[in-house]
N, C-alpha and C. Protein backbone atom coordinates (compact mmCIF):
# COMPACT_ATOMS: atom_id res chain seq x y z
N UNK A 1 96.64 -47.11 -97.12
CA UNK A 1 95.82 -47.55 -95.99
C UNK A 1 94.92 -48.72 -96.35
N UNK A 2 95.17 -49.29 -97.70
CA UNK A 2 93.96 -49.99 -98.08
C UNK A 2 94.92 -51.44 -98.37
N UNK A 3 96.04 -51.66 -98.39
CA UNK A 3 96.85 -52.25 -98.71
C UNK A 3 97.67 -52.80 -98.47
N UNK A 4 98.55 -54.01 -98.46
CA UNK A 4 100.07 -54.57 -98.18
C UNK A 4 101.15 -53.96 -98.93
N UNK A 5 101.88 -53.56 -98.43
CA UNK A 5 102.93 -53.37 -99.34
C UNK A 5 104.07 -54.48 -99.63
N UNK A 6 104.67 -55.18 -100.46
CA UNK A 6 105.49 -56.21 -100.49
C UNK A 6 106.19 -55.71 -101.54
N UNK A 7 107.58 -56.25 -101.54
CA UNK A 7 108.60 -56.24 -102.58
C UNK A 7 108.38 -55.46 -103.53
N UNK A 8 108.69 -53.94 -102.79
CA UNK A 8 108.64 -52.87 -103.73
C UNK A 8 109.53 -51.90 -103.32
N UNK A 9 109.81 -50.30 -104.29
CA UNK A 9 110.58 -50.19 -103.52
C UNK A 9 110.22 -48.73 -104.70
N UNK A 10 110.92 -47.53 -104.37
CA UNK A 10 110.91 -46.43 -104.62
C UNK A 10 112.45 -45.64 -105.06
N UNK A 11 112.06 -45.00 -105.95
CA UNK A 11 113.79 -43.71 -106.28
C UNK A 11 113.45 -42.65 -106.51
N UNK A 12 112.00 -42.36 -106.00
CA UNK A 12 111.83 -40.64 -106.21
C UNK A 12 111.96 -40.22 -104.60
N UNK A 13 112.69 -38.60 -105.21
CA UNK A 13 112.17 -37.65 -103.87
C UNK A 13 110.80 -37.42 -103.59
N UNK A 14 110.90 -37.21 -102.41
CA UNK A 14 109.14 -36.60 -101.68
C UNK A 14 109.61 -35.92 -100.91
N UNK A 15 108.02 -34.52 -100.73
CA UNK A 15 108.56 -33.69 -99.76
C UNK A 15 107.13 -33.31 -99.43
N UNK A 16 106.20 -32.75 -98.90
CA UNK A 16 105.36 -32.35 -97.99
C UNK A 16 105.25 -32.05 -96.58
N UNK A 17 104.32 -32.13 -95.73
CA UNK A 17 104.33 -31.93 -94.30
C UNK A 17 104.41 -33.23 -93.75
N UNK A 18 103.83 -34.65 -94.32
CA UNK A 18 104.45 -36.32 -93.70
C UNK A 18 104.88 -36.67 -95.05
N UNK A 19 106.13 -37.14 -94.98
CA UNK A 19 106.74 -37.54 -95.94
C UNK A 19 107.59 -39.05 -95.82
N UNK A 20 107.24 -39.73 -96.31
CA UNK A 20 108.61 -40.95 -96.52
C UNK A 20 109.02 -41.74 -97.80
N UNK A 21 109.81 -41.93 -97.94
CA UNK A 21 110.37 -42.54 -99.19
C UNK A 21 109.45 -43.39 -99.90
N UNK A 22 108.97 -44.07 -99.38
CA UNK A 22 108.39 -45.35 -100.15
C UNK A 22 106.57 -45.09 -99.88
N UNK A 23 106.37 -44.10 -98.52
CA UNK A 23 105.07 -43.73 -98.25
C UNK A 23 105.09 -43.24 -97.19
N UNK A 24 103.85 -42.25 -97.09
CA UNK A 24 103.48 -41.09 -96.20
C UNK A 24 103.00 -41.39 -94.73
N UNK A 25 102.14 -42.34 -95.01
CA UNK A 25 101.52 -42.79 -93.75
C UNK A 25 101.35 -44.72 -93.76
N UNK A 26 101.40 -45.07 -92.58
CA UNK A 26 101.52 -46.73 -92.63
C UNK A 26 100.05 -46.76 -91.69
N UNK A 27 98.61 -47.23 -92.02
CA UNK A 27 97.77 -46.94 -91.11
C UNK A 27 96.68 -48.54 -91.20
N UNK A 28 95.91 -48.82 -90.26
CA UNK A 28 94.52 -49.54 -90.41
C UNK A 28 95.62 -50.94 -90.31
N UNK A 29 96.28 -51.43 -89.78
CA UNK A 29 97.25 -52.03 -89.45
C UNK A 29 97.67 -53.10 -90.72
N UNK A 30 98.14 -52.66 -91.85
CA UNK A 30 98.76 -52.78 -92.66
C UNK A 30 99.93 -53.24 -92.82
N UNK A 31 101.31 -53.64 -93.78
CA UNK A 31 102.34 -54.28 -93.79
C UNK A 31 103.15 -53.67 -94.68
N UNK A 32 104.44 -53.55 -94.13
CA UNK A 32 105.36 -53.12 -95.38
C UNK A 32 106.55 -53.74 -95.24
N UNK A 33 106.64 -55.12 -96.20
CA UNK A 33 107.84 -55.65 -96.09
C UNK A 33 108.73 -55.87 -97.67
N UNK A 34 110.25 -56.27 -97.28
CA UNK A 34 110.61 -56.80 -98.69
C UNK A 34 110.49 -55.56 -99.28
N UNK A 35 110.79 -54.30 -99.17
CA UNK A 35 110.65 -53.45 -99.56
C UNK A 35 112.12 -52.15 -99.46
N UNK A 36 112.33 -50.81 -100.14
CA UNK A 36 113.13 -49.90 -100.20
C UNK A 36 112.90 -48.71 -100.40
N UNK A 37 113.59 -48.01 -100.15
CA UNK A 37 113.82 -46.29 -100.77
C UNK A 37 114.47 -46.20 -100.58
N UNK A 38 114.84 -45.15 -101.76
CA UNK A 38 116.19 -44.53 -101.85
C UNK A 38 116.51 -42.79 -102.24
N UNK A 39 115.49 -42.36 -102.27
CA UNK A 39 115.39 -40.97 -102.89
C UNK A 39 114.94 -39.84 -101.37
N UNK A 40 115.18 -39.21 -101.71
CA UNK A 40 115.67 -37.73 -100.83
C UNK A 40 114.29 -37.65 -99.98
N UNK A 41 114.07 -37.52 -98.68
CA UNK A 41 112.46 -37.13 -98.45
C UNK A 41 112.72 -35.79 -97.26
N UNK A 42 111.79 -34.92 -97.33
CA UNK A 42 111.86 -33.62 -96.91
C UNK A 42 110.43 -33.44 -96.41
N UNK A 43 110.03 -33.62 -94.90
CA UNK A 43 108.86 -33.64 -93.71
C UNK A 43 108.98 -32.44 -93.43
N UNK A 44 107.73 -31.75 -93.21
CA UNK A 44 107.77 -30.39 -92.53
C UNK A 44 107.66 -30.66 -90.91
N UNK A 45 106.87 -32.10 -91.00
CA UNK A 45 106.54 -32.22 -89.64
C UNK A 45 107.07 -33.80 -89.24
N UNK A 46 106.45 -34.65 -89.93
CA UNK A 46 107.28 -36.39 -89.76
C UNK A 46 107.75 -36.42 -91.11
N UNK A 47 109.24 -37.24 -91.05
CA UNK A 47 109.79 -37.49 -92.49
C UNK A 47 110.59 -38.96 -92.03
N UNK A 48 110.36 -39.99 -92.78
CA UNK A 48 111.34 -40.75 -93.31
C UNK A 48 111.76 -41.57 -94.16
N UNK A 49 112.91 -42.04 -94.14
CA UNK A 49 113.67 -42.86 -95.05
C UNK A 49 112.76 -43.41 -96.15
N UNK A 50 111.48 -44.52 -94.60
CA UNK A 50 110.61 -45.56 -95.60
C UNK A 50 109.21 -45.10 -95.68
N UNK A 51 108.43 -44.58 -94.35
CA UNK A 51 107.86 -44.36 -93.98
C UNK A 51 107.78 -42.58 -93.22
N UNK A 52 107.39 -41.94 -93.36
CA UNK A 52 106.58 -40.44 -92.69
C UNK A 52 106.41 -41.16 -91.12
N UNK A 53 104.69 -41.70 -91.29
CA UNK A 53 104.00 -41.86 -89.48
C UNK A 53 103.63 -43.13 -90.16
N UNK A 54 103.86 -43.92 -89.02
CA UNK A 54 103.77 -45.30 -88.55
C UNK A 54 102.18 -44.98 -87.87
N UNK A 55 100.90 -44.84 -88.25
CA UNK A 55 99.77 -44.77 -86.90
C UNK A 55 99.42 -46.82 -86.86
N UNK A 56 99.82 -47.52 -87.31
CA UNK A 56 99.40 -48.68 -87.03
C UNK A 56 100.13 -49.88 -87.96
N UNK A 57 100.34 -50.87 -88.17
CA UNK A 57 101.25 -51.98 -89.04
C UNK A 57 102.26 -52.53 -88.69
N UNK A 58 102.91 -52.78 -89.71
CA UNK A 58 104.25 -53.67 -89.42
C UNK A 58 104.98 -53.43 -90.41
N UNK A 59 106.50 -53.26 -90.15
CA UNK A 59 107.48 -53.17 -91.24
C UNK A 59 108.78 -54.28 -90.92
N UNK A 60 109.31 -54.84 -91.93
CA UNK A 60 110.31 -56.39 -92.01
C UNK A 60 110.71 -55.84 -92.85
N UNK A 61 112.13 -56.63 -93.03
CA UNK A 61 112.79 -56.86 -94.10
C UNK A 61 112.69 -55.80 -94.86
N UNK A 62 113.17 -54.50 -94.93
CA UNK A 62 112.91 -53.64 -95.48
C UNK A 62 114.27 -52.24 -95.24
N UNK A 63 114.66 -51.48 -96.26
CA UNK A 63 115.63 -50.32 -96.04
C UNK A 63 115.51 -49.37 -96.51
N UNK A 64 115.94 -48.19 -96.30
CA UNK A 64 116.14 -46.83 -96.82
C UNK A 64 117.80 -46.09 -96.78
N UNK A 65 117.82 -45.74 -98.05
CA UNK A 65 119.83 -44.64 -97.73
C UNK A 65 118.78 -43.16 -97.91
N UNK A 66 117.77 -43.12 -98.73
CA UNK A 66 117.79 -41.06 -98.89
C UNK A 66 118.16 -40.16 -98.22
N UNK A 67 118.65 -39.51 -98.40
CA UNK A 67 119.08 -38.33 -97.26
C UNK A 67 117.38 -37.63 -96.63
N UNK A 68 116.86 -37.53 -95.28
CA UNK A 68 116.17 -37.76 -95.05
C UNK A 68 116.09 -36.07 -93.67
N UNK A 69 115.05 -35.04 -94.06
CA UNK A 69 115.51 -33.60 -93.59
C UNK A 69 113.83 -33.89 -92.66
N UNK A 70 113.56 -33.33 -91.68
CA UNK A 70 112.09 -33.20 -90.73
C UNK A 70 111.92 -32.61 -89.75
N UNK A 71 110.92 -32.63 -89.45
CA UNK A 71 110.50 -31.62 -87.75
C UNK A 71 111.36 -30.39 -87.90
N UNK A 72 111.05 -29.39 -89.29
CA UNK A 72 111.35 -28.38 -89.01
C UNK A 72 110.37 -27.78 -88.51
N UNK A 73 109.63 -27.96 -88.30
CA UNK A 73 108.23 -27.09 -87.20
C UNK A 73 108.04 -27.61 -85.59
N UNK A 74 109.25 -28.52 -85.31
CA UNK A 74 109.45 -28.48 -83.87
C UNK A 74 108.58 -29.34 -83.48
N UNK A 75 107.83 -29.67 -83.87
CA UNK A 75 106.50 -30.80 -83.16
C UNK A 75 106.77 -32.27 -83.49
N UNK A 76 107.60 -32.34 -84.47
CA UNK A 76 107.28 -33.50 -85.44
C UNK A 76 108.45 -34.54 -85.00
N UNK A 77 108.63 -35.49 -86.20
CA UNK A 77 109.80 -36.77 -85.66
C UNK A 77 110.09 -36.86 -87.40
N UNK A 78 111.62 -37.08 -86.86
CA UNK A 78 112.25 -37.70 -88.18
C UNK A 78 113.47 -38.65 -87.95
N UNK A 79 113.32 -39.45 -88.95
CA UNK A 79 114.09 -40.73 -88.73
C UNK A 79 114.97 -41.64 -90.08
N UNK A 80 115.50 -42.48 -89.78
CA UNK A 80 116.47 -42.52 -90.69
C UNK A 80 115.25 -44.04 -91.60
N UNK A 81 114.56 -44.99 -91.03
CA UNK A 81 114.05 -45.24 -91.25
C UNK A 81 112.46 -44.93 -91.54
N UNK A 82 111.69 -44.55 -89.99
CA UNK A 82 110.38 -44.19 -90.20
C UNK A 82 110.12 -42.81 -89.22
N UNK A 83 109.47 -41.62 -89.39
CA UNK A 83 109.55 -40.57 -88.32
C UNK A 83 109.05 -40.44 -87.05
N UNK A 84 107.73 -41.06 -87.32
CA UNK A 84 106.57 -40.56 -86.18
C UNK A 84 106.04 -42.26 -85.93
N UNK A 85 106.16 -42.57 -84.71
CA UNK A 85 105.25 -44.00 -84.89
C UNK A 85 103.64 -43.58 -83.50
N UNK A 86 103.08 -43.56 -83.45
CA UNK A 86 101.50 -43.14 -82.85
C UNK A 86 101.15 -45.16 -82.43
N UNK A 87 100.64 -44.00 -81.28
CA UNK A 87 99.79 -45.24 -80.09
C UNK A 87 100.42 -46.71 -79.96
N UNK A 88 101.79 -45.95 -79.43
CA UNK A 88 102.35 -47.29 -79.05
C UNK A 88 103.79 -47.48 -79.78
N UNK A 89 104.44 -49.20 -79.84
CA UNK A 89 105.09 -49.32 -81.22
C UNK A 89 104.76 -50.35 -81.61
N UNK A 90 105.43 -50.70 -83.07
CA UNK A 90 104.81 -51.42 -84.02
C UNK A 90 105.54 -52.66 -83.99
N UNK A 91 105.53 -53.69 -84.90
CA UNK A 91 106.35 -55.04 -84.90
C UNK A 91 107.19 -54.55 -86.11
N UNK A 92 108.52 -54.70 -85.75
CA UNK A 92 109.84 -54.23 -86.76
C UNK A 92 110.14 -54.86 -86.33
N UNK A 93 110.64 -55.72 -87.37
CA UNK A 93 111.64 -56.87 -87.87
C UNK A 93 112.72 -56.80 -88.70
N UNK A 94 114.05 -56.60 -88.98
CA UNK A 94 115.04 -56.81 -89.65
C UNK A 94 115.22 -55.67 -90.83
N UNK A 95 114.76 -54.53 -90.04
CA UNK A 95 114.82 -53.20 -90.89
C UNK A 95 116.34 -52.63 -90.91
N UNK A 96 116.32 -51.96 -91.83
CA UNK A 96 117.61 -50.86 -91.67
C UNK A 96 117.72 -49.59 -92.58
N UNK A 97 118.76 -48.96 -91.93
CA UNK A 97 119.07 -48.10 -92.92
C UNK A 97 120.48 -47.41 -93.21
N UNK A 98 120.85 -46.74 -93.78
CA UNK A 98 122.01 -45.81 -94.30
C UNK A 98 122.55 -44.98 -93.08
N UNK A 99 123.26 -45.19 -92.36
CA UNK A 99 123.11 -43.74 -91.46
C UNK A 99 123.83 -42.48 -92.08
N UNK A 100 124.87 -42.94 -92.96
CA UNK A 100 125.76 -41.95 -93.71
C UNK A 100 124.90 -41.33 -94.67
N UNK A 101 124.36 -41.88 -95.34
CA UNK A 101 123.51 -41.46 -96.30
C UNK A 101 122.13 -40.61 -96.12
N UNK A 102 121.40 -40.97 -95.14
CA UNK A 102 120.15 -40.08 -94.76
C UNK A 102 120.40 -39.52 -93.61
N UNK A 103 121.78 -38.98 -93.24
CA UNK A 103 122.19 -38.07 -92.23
C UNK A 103 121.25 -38.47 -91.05
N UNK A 104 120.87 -39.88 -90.67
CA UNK A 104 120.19 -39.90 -89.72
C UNK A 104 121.08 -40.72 -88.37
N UNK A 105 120.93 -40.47 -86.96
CA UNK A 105 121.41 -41.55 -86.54
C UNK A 105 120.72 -42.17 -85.27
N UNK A 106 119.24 -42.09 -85.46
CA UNK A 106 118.34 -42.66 -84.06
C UNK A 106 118.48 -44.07 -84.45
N UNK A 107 118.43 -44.72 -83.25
CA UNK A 107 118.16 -45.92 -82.99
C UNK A 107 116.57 -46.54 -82.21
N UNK A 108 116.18 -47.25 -82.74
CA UNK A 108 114.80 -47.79 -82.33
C UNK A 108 114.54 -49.58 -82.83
N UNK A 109 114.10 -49.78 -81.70
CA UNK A 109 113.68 -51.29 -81.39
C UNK A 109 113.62 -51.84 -83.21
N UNK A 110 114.32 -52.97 -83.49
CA UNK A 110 113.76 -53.71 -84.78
C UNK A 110 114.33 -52.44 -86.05
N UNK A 111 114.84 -51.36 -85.85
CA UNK A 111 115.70 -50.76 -87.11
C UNK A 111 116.92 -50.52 -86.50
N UNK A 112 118.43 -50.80 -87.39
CA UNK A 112 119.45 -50.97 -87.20
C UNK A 112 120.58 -49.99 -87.67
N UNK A 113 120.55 -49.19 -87.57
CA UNK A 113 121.43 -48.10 -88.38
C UNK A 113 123.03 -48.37 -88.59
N UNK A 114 123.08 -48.93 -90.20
CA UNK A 114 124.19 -49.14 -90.47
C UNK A 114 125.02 -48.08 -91.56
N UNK A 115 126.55 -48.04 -91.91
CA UNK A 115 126.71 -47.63 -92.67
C UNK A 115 126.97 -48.30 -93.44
N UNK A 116 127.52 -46.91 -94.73
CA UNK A 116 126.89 -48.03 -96.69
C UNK A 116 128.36 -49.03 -96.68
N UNK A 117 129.32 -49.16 -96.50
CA UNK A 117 130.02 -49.90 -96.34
C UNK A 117 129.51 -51.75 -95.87
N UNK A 118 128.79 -51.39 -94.75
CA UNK A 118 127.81 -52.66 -94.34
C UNK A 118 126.75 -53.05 -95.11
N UNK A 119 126.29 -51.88 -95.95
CA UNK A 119 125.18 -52.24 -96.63
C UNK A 119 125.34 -52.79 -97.78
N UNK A 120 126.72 -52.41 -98.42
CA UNK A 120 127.16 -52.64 -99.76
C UNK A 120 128.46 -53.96 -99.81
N UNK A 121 128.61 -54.83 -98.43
CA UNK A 121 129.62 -55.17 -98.46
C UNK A 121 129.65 -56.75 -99.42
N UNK A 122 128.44 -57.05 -99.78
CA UNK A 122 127.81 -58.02 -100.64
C UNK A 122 127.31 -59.17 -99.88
N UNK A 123 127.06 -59.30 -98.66
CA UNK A 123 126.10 -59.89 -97.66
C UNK A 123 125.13 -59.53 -97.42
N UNK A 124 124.01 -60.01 -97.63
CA UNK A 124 122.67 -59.49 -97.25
C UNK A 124 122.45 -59.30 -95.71
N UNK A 125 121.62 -58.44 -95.19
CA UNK A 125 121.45 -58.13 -93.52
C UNK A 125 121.17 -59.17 -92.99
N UNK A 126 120.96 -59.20 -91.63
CA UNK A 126 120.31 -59.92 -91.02
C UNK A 126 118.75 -60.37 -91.55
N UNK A 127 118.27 -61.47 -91.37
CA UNK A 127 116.75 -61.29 -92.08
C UNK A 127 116.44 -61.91 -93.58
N UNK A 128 117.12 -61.07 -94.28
CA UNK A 128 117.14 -60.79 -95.72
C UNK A 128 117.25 -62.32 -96.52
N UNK A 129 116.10 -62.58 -96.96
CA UNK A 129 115.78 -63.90 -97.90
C UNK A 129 116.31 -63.58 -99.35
N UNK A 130 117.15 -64.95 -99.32
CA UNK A 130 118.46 -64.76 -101.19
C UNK A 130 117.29 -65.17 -101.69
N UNK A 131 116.06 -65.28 -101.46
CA UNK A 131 115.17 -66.23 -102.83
C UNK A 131 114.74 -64.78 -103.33
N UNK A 132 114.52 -63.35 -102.18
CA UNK A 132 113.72 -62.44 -102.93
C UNK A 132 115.01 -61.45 -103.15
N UNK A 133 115.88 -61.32 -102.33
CA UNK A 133 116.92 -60.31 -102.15
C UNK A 133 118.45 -60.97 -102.98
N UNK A 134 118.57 -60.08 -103.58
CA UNK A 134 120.06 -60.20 -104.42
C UNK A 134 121.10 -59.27 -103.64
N UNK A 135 122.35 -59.37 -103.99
CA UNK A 135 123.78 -59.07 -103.34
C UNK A 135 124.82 -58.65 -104.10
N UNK A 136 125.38 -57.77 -104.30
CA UNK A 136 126.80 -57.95 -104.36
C UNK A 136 127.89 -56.55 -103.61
N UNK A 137 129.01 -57.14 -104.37
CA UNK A 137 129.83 -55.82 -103.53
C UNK A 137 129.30 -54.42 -104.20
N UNK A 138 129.57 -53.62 -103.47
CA UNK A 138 129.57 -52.20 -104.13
C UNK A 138 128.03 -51.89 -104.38
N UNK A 139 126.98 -53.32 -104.01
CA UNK A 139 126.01 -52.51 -104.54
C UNK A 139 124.61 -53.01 -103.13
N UNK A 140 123.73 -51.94 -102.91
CA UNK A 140 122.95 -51.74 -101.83
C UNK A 140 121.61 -53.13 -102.47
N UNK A 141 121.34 -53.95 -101.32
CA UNK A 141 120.32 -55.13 -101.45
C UNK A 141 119.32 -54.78 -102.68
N UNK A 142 119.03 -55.49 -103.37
CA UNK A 142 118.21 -55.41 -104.59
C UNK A 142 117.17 -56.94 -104.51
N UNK A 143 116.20 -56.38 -105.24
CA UNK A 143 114.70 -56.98 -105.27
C UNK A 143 115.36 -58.10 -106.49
N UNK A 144 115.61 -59.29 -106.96
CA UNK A 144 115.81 -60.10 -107.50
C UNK A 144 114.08 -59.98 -108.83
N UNK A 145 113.25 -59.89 -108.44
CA UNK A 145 112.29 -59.73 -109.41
C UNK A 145 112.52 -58.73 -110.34
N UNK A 146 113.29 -57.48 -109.89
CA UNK A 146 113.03 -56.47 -111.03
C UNK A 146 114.50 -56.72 -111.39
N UNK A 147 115.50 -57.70 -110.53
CA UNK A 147 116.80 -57.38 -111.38
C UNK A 147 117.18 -58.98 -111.54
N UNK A 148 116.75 -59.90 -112.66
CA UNK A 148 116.79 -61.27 -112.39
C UNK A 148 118.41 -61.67 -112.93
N UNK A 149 119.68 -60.58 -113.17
CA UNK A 149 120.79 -60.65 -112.82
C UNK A 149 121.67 -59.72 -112.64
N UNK A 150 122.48 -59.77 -111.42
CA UNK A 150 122.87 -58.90 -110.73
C UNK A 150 123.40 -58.14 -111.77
N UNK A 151 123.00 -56.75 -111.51
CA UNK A 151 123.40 -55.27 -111.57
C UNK A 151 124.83 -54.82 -111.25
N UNK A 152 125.80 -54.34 -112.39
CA UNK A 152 127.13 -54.19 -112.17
C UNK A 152 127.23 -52.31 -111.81
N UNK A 153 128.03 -52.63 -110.11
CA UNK A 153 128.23 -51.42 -109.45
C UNK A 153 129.38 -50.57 -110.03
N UNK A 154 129.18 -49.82 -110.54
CA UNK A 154 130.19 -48.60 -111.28
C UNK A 154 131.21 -47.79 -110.64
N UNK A 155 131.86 -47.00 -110.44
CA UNK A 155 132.44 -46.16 -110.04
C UNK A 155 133.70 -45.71 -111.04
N UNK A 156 134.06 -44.30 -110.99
CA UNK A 156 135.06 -43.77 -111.47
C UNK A 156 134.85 -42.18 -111.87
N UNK A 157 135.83 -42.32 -112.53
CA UNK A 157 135.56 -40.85 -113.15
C UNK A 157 135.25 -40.88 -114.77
N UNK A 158 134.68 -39.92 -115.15
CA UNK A 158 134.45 -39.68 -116.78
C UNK A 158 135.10 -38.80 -117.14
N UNK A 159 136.16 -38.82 -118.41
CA UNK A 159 137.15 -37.52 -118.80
C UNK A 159 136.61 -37.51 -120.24
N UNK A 160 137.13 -36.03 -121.03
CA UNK A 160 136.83 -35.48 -122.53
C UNK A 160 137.14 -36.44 -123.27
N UNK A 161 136.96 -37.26 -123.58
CA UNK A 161 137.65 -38.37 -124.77
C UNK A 161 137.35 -37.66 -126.37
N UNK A 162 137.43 -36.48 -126.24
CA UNK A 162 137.16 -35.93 -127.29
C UNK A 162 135.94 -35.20 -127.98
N UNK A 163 134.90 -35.82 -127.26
CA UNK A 163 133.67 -35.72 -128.12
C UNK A 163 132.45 -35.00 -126.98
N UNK A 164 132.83 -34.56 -126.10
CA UNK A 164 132.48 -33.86 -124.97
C UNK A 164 132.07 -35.14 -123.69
N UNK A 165 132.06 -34.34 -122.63
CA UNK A 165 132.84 -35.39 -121.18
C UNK A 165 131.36 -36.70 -121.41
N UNK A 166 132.06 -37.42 -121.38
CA UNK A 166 131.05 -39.23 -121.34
C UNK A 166 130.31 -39.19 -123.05
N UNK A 167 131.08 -38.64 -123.85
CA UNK A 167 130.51 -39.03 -125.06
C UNK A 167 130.08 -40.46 -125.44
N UNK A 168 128.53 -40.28 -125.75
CA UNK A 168 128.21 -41.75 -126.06
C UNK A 168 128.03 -42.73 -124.72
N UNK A 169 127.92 -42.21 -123.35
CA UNK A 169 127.42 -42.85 -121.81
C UNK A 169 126.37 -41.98 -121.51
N UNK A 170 126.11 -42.74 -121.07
CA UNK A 170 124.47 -42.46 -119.93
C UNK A 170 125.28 -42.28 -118.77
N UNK A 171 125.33 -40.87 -117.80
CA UNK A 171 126.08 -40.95 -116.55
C UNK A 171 124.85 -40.46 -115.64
N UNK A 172 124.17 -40.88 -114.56
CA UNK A 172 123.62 -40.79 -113.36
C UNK A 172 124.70 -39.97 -112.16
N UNK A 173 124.13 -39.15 -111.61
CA UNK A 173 124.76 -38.52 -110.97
C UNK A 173 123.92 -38.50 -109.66
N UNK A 174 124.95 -39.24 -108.41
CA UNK A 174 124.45 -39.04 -107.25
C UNK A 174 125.24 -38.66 -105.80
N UNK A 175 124.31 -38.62 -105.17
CA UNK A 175 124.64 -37.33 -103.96
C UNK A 175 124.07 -37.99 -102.50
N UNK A 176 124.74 -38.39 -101.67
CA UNK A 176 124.49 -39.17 -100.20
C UNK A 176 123.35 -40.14 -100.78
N UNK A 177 123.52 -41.52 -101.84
CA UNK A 177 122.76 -42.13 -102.32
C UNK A 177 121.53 -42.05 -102.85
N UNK A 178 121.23 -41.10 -102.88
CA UNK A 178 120.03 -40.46 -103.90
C UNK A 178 120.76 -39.92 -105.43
N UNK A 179 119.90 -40.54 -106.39
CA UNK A 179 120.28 -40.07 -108.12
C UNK A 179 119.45 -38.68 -108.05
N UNK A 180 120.29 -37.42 -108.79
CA UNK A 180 120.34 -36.59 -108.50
C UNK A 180 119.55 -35.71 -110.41
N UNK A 181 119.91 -36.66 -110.95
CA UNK A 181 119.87 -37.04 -112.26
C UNK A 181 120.76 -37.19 -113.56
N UNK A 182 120.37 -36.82 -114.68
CA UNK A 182 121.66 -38.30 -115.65
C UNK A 182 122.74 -36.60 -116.52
C-alpha cells in the first residue's frame, strides 16, 4: 500500500483469506506493472493469479499461469488474473493470464485470458516492451533484468542411467505451471 510495484515478479504459493500471487491487496491508488506470478494461490474469500482485491490502482503489462482456487466462503471473487476489484474499476492495460493453467476462465475489461500455447509461442503479448520483456518458444515472458540471456525451455523425460533416475541433474517438477519442487 505504500508502494509501486514494477518489474517484479513472484514463484511462491500463497494462501490465506485475500490472496494473490504477486500480492494480497492493490490499495491507496498504487501501480503494478511489468510484473508476474506464477505459483499456486488459495483465497478463502478473494484469490488471484496477480493480485487478491484490487480496492484502488492500476495494473499493465503484467501476467499470472498459478493455478488459482477462491470464494470458498461464497461471498468472495476469484480470478485468473485479480479476484475482487472494490469501488468501481481500475485502469488495466495489456494484462493476461494462463487460462489452462490457473483453471480460471473470467473475462474482464484490460485482462485477456489466453492459453500457454499463446503465452509460450515466443511472441511477446500485446503491450509487452522487448527492452524489459524477453521471449522465446516454449518459454512464458521473462523480465530481461533477472535473465540478461534467454533461459533454455526443457522438456522430456528422465530415465535410470544407472546411478538412480536424473543422476547428477537438478530436476524441478511442475504441475498446471507452478514448480512443485526439485
Amino acid at each position: 500500500s505504500y508502494g509501486n510495484i514494477i518489474n517484479s515478479f513472484s514463484t511462491a504459493s500463497v494462501s490465506g483469506s485475500v490472496a494473490g500471487g504477486l500480492a494480497g491487496e492493490l490499495l491507496n491508488s498504487r501501480s503494478i506493472s511489468n510484473s508476474f506470478a506464477t505459483g499456486a494461490v488459495n483465497g478463502s474469500i478473494h484469490a488471484g493469479g496477480l493480485v487478491g482485491w484490487v480496492k484502488s490502482g492500476s495494473i499493465s503489462t503484467s501476467y499470472a499461469t498459478g493455478w488459482v482456487i477462491g470464494d470458498i466462503s461464497g461471498v468472495g471473487s476469484a480470478g485468473g488474473l485479480f479476484g475482487q476489484v472494490e469501488g468501481g474499476t481500475i485502469p488495466l492495460t495489456n494484462n493476461y493470464y494462463d487460462r489452462r493453467t490457473t483453471g480460471r476462465t473470467d473475462s474482464r475489461t484490460g485482462v485477456t485470458p489466453l492459453i500457454t500455447a499463446q503465452l509460450q509461442s515466443g511472441t511477446l503479448p500485446s503491450g509487452f516492451n522487448g527492452d524489459i520483456w524477453g521471449v522465446g518458444v516454449g518459454l512464458y515472458p521473462y523480465l530481461k533484468a533477472f535473465h540478461p540471456t534467454t533461459p533454455q525451455a526443457i522438456s522430456g523425460i528422465i530415465t535410470d542411467i544407472g546411478g538412480g533416475v536424473g543422476d547428477g541433474y537438478q530436476v524441478a517438477i511442475y504441475k498446471a505451471g507452478s514448480r512443485l519442487g526439485l
